[in-house]
C-alpha atoms as a PDB file:
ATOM      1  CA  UNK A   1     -23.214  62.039   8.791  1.00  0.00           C
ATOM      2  CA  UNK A   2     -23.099  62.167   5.117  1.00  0.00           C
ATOM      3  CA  UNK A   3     -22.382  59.753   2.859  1.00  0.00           C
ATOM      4  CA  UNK A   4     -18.966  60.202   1.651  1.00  0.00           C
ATOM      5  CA  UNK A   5     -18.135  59.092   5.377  1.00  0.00           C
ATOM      6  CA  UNK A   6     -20.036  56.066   5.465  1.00  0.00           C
ATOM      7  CA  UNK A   7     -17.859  54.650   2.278  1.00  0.00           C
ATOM      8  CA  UNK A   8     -14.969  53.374   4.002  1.00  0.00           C
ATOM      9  CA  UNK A   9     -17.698  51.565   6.512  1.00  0.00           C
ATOM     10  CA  UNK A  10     -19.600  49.717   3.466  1.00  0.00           C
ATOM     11  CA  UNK A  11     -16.035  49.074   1.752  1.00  0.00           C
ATOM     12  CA  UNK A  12     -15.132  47.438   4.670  1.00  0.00           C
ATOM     13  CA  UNK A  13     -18.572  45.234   4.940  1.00  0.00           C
ATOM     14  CA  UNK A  14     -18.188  44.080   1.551  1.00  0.00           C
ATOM     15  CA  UNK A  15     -14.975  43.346   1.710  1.00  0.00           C
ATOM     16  CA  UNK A  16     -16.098  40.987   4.715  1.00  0.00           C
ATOM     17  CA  UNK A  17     -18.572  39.595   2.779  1.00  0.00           C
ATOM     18  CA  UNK A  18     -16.421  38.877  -0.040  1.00  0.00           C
ATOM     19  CA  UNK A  19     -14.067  36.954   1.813  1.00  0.00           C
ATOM     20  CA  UNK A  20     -16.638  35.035   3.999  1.00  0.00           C
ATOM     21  CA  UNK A  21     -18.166  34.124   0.618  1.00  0.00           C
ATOM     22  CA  UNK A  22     -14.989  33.090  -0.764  1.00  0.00           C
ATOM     23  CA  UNK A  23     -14.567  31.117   2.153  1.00  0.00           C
ATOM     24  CA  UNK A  24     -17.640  29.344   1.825  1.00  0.00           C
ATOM     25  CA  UNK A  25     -17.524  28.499  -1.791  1.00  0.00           C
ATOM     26  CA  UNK A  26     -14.032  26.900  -0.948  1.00  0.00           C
ATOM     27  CA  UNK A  27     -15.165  24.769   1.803  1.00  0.00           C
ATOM     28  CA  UNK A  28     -18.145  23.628  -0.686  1.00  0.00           C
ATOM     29  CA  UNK A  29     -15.495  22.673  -3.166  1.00  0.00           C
ATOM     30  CA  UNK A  30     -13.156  20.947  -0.901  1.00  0.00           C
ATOM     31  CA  UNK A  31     -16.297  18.957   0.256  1.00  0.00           C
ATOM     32  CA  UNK A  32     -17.035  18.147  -3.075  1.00  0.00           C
ATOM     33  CA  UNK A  33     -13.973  17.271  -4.177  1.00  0.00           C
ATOM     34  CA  UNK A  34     -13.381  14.687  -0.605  1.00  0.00           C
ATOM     35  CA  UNK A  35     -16.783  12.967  -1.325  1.00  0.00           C
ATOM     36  CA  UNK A  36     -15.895  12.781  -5.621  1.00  0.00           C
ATOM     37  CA  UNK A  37     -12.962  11.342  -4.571  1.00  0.00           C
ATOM     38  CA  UNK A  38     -14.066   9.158  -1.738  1.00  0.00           C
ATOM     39  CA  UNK A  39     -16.920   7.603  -4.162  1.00  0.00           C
ATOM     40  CA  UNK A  40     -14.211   7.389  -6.636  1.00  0.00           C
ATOM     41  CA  UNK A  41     -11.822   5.061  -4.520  1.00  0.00           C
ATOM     42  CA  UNK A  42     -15.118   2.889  -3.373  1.00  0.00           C
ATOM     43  CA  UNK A  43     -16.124   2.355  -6.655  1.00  0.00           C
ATOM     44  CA  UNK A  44     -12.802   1.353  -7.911  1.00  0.00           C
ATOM     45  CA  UNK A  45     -12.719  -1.173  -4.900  1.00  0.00           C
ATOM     46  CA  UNK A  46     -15.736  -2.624  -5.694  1.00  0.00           C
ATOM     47  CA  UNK A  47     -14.672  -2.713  -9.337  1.00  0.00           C
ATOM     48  CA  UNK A  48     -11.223  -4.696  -8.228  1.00  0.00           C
ATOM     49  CA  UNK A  49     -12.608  -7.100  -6.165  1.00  0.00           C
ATOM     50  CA  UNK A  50     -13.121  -9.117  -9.113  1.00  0.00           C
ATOM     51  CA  UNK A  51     -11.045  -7.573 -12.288  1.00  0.00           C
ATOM     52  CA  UNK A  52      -7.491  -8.070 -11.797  1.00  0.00           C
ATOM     53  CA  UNK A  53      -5.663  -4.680 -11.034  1.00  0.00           C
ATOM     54  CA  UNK A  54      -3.857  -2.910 -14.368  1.00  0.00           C
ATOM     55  CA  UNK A  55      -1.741  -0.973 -12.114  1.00  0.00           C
ATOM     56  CA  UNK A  56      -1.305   1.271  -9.688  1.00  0.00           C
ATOM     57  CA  UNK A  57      -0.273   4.653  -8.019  1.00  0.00           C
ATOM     58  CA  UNK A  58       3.226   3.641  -6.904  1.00  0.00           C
ATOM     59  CA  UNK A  59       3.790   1.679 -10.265  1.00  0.00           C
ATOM     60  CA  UNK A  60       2.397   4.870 -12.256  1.00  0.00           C
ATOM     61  CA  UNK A  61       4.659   7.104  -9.969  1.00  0.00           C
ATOM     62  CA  UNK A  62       7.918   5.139 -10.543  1.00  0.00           C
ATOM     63  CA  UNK A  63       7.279   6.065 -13.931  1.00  0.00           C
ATOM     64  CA  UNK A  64       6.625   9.319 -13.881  1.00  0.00           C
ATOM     65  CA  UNK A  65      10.059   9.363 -11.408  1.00  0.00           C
ATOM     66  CA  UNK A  66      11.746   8.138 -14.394  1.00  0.00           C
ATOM     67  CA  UNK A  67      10.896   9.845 -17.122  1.00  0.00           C
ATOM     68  CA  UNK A  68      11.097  13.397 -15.396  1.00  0.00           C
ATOM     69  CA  UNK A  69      14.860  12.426 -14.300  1.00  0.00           C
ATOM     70  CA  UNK A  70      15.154  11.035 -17.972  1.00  0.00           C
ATOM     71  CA  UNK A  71      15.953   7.164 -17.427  1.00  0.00           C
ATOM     72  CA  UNK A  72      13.336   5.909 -19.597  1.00  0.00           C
ATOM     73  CA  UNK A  73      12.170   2.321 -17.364  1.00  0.00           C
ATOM     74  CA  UNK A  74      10.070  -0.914 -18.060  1.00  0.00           C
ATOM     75  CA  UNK A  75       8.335  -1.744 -15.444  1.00  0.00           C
ATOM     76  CA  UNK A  76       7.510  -5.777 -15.574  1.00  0.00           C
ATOM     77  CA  UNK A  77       4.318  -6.706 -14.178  1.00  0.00           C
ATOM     78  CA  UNK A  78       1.293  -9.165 -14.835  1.00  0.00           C
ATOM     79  CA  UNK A  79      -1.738  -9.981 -13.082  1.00  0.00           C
ATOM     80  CA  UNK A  80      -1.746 -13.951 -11.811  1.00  0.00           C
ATOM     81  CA  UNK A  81      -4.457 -15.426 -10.224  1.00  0.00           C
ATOM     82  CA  UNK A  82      -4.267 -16.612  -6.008  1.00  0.00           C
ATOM     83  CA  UNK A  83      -4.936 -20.213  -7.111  1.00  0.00           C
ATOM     84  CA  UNK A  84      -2.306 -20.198  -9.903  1.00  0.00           C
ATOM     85  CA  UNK A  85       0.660 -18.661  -6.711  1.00  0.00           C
ATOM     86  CA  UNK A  86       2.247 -20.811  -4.568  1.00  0.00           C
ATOM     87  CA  UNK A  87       1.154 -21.309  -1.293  1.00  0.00           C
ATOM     88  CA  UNK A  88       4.295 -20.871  -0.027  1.00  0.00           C
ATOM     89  CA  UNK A  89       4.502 -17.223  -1.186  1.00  0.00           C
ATOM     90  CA  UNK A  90       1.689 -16.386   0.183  1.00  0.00           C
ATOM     91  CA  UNK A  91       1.934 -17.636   3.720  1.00  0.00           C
ATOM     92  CA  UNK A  92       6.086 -15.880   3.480  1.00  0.00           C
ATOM     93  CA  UNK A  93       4.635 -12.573   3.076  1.00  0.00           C
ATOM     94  CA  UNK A  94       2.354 -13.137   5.673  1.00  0.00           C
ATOM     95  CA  UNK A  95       5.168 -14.591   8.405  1.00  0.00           C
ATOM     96  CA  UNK A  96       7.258 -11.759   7.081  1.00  0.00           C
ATOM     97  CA  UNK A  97       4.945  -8.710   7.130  1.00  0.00           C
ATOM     98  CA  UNK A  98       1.613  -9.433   8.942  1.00  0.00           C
ATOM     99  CA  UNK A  99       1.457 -12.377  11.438  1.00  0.00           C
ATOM    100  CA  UNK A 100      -2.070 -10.951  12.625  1.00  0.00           C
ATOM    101  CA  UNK A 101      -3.563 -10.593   8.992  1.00  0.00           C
ATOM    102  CA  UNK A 102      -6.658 -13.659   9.902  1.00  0.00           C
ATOM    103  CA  UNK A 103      -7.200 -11.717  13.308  1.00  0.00           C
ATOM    104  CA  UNK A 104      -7.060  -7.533  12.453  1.00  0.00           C
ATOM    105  CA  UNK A 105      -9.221  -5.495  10.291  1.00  0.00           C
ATOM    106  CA  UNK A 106      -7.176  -3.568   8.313  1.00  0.00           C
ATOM    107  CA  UNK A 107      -5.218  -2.238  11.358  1.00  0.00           C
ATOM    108  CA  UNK A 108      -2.731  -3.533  13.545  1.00  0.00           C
ATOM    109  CA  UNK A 109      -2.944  -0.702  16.761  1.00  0.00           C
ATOM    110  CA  UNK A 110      -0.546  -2.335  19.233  1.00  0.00           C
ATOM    111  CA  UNK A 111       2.057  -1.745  15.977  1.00  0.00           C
ATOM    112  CA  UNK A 112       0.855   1.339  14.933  1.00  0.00           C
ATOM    113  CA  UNK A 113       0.991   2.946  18.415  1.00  0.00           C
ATOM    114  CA  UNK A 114       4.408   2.018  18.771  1.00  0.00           C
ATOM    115  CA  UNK A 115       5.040   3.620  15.587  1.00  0.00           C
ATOM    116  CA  UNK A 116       3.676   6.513  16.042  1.00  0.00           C
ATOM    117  CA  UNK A 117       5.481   6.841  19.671  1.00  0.00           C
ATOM    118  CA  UNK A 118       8.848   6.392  17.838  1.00  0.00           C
ATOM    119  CA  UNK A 119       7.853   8.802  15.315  1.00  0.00           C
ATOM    120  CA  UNK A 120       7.026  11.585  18.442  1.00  0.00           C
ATOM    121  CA  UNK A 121      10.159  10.472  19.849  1.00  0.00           C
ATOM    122  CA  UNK A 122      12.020  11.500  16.440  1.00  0.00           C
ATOM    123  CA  UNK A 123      12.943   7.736  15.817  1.00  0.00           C
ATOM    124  CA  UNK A 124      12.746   6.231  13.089  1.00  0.00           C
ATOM    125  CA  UNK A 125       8.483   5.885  12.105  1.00  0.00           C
ATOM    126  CA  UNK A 126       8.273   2.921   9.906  1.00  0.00           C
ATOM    127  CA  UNK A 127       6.866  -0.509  10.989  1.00  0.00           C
ATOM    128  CA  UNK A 128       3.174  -0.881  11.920  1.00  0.00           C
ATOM    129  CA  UNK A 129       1.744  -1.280   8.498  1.00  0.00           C
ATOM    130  CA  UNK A 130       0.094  -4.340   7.473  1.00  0.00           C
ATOM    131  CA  UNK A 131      -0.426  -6.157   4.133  1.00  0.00           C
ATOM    132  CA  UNK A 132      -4.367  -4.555   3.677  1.00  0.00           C
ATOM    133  CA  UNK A 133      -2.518  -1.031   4.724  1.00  0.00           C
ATOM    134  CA  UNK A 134       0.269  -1.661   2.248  1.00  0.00           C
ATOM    135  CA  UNK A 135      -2.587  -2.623  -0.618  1.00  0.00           C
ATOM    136  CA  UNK A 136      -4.132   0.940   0.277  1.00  0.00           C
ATOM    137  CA  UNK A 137      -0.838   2.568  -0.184  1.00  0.00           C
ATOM    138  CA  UNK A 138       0.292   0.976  -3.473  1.00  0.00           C
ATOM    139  CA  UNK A 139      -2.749   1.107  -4.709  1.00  0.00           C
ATOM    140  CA  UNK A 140      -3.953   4.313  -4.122  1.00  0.00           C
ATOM    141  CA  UNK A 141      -1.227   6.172  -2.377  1.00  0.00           C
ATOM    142  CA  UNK A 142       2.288   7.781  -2.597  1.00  0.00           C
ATOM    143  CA  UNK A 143       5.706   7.341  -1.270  1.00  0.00           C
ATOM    144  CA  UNK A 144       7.455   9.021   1.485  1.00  0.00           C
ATOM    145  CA  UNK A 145       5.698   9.326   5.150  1.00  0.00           C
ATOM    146  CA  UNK A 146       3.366  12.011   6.334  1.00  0.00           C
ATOM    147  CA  UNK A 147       0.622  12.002   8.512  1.00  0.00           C
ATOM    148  CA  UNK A 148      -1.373  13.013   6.161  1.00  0.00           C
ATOM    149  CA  UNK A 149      -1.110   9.851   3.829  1.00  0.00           C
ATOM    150  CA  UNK A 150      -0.779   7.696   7.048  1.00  0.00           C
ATOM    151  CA  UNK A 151      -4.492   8.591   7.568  1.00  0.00           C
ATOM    152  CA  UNK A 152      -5.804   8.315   4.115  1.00  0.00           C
ATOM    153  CA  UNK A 153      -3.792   4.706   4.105  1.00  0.00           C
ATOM    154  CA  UNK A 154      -5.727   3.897   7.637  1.00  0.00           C
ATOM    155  CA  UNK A 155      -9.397   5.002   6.034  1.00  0.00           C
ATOM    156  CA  UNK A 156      -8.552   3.251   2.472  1.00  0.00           C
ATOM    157  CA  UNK A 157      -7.541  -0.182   4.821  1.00  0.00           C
ATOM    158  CA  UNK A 158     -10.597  -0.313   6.728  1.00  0.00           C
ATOM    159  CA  UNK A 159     -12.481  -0.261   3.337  1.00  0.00           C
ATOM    160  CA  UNK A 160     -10.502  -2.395   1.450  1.00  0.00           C
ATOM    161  CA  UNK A 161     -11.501  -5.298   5.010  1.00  0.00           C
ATOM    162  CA  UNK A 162     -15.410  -4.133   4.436  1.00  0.00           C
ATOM    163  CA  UNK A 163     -15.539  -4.664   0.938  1.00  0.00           C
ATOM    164  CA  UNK A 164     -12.871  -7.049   0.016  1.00  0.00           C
ATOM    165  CA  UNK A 165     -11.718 -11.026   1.396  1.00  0.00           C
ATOM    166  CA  UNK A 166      -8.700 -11.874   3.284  1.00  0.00           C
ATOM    167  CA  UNK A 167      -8.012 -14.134   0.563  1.00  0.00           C
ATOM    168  CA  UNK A 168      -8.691 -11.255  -2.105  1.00  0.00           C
ATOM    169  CA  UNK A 169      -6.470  -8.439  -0.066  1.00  0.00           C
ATOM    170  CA  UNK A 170      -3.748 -11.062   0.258  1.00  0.00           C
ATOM    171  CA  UNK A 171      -4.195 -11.826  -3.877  1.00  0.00           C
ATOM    172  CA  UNK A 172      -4.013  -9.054  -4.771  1.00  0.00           C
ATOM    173  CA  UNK A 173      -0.967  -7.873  -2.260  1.00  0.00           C
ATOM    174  CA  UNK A 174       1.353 -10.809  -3.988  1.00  0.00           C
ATOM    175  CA  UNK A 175       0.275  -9.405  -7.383  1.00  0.00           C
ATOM    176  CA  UNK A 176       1.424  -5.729  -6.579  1.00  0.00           C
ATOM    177  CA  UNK A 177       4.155  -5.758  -4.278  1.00  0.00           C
ATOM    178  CA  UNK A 178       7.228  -4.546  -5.506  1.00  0.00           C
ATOM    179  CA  UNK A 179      10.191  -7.657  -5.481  1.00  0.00           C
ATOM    180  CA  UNK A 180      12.870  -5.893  -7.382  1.00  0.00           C
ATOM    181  CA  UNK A 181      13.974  -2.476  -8.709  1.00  0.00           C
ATOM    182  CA  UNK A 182      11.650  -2.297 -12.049  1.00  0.00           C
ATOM    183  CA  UNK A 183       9.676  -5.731 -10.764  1.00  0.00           C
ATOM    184  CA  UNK A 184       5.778  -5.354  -9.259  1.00  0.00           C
ATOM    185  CA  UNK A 185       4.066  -8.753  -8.216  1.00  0.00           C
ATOM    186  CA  UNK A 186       4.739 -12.380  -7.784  1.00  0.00           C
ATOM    187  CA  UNK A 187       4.674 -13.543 -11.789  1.00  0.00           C
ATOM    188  CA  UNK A 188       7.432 -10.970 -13.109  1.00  0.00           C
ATOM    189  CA  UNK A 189       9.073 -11.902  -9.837  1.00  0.00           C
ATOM    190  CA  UNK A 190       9.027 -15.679 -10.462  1.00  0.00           C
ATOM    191  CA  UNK A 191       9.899 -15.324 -14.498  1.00  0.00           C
ATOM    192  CA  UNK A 192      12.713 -12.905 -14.005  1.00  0.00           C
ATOM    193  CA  UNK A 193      14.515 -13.572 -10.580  1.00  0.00           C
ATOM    194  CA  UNK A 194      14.352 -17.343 -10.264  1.00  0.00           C
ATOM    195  CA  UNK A 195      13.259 -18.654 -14.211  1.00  0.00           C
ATOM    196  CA  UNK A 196      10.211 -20.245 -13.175  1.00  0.00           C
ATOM    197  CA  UNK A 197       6.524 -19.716 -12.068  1.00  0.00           C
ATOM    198  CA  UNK A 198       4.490 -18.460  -9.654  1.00  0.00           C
ATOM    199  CA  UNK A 199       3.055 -22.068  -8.738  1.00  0.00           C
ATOM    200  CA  UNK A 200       6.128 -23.977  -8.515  1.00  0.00           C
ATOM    201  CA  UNK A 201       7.927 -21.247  -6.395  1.00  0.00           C
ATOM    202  CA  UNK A 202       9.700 -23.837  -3.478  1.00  0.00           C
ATOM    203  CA  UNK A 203       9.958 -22.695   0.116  1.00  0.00           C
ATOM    204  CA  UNK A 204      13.312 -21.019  -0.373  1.00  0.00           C
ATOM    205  CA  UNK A 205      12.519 -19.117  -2.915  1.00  0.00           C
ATOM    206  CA  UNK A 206       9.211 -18.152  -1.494  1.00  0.00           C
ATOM    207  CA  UNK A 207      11.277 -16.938   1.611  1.00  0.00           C
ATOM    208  CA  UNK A 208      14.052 -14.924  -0.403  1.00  0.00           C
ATOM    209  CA  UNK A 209      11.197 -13.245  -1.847  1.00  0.00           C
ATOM    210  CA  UNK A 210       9.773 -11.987   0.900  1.00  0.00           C
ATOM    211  CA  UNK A 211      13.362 -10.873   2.968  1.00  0.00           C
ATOM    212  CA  UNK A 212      13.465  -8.217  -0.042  1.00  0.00           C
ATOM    213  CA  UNK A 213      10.232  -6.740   0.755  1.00  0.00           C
ATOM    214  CA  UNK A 214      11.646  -3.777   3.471  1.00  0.00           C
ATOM    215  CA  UNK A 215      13.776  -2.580   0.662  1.00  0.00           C
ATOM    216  CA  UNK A 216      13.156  -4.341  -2.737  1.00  0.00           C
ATOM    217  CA  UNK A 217      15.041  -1.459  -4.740  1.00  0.00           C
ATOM    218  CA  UNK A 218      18.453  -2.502  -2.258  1.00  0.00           C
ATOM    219  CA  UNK A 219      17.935  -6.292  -1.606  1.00  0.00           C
ATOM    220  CA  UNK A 220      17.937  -8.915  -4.745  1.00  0.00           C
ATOM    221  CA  UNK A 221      16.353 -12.289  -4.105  1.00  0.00           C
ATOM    222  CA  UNK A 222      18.274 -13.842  -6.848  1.00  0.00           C
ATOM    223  CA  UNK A 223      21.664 -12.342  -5.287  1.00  0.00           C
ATOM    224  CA  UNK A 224      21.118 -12.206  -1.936  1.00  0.00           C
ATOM    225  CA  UNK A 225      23.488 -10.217   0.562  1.00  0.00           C
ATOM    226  CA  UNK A 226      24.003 -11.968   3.713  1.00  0.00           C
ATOM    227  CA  UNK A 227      21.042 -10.068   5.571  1.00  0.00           C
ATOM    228  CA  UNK A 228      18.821 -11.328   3.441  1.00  0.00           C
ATOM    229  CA  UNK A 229      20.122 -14.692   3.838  1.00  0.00           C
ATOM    230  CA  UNK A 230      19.662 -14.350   7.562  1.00  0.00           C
ATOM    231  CA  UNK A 231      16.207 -12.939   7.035  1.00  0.00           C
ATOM    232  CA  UNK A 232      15.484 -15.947   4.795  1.00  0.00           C
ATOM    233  CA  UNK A 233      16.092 -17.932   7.230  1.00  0.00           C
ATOM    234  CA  UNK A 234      14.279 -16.395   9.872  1.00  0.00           C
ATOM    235  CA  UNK A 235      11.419 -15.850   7.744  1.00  0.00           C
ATOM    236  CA  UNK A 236      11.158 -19.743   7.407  1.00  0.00           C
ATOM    237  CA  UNK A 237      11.271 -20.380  10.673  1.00  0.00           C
ATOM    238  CA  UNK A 238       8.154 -18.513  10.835  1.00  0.00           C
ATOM    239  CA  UNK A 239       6.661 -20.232   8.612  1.00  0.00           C
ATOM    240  CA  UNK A 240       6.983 -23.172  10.145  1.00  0.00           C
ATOM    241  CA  UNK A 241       5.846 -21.681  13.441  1.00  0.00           C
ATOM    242  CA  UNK A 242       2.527 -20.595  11.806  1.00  0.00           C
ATOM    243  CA  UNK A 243       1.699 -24.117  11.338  1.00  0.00           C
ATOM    244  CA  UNK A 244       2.773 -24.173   7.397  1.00  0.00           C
ATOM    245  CA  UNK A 245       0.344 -23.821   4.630  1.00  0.00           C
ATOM    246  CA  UNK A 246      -2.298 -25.015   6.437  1.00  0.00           C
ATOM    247  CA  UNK A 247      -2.471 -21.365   8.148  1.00  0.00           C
ATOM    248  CA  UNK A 248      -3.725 -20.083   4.842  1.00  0.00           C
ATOM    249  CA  UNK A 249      -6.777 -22.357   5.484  1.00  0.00           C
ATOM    250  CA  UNK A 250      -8.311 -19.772   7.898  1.00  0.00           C
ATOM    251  CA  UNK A 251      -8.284 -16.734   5.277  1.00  0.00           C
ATOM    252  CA  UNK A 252      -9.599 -18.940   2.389  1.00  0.00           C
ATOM    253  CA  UNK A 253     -12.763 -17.636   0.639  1.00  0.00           C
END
C-alpha cells in the first residue's frame, strides 16, 4: 500500500488526537477554574466572618440591571453591627423565614424536598430556602431559579455553617437582606422606612419588616397592603410562640 493511501488514515488519527487533546486541556481548565473559584469564595468567607460585608452579588447586579436599562439607581445600604439591631428584628426574620435556623446546618431537607417535588410537578419551586441559604445567594449568587444555582447555593450554605456562627450568618443576613425596592439591610431599612434606628426598632415594626421579605420590590413596610398586615400579624404570633427574644439566646456566640 503506498503512502498516498495511508493519508486519509493519519488525517483521521490526528484529527482524533487533536480533539481528545482539546478535550483534555478543557477539562484541566474547567478544573482549574472550579477549584480558583472555590478557594476564592472560602477565602472571602473567612475574610467576612469578621469585616463587615461592602456588598454583594445581588446588590452589584441590581445595579448593573439599572444602568443597562438606563434608570440610573442608589442603592442605600450600611453595615450595622448584631449588638447595635434590635432583637426583635432578628428573632422576626427568623419566625418569618427559618423557624429551624438553631437546629439545621445550612439546609432545611424536609423543605427542600417538598420543593423540589413541586418543582417536578411543574408547581410553583420556591420555599425551602433558609436564612444561611439566602446569605449564600445574596452574597455570592444570582437571581432567577435553576438547578444549577440551587446547588452552588446548597454547597456555599454548608460552608458558610462550617466556617461561620449562627449568630454571625444571622448578622450578617439582617445587614443584607433586601427591605425595599433600592433598600439592602436593617440600618437603611430603619432610617428610611420608619425614621429611626436599628436598635430601637419596636415589635411592630420589626414584624412589618419581615412580611416584606417574599417580595420586598412589591410589599412596603412603611405602607403596608392588607397582606402584609395579615402577615404582620401572623408573623408576631410567631414570635411569641418561639418563646420571644429569649429564643435568640440559643444562637448567641
Amino acid at each position: 500500500m503506498g503512502f498516498a493511501s495511508r493519508l486519509p488514515s493519519i488525517k483521521l488519527d490526528l484529527s482524533q488526537w487533536n480533539t481528545r487533546h482539546l478535550l483534555k486541556r478543557l477539562l484541566r481548565l474547567a478544573w482549574q477554574i472550579t477549584l480558583l473559584s472555590l478557594g476564592a469564595i472560602i477565602l472571602i468567607i473567612l475574610l467576612l466572618r469578621w469585616l463587615p460585608v461592602p456588598t454583594t452579588a445581588f446588590m452589584m447586579g441590581h445595579q448593573l440591571s439599572a444602568w443597562w436599562n438606563n434608570e440610573p439607581t442608589e442603592i442605600f445600604y450600611q453595615w450595622v453591627d448584631y449588638e447595635d439591631i434590635s432583637p426583635h428584628i432578628a428573632l422576626a426574620v427568623i419566625a418569618s423565614e427559618d423557624q429551624l435556623f438553631n437546629e439545621h446546618w445550612g439546609i432545611d431537607q424536609r423543605s427542600t424536598i417538598e420543593a423540589i417535588e413541586r418543582a417536578l410537578d411543574g408547581k410553583a419551586g420556591g420555599g425551602g430556602s433558609t436564612i444561611t441559604q439566602q446569605v449564600a445567594k445574596n452574597l455570592f449568587l444570582w437571581s432567577g431559579r435553576s438547578f444549577i444555582r440551587k446547588g452552588l447555593e446548597w454547597g456555599i450554605a454548608v460552608l458558610l455553617e462550617t466556617l461561620w456562627s449562627k449568630q454571625r450568618i444571622l448578622e450578617v443576613y439582617l445587614n443584607i437582606a433586601q427591605f425595599g425596592r433600592n433598600i439592602y439591610g436593617v440600618q437603611a431599612a430603619s432610617s428610611r422606612l420608619f425614621k429611626t434606628t436599628p436598635q430601637r426598632l419596636t415589635v411592630k415594626q420589626a414584624a412589618l419588616l419581615a412580611a416584606v421579605l417574599p417580595a420586598p420590590s412589591q410589599f412596603k413596610a412603611d405602607k403596608p397592603s392588607r397582606y402584609v398586615v395579615l402577615r404582620q400579624r401572623f408573623i408576631e404570633r410567631q414570635m411569641r410562640l418561639l418563646g420571644g427574644v429569649d429564643f435568640l439566646e440559643q444562637i448567641a456566640d
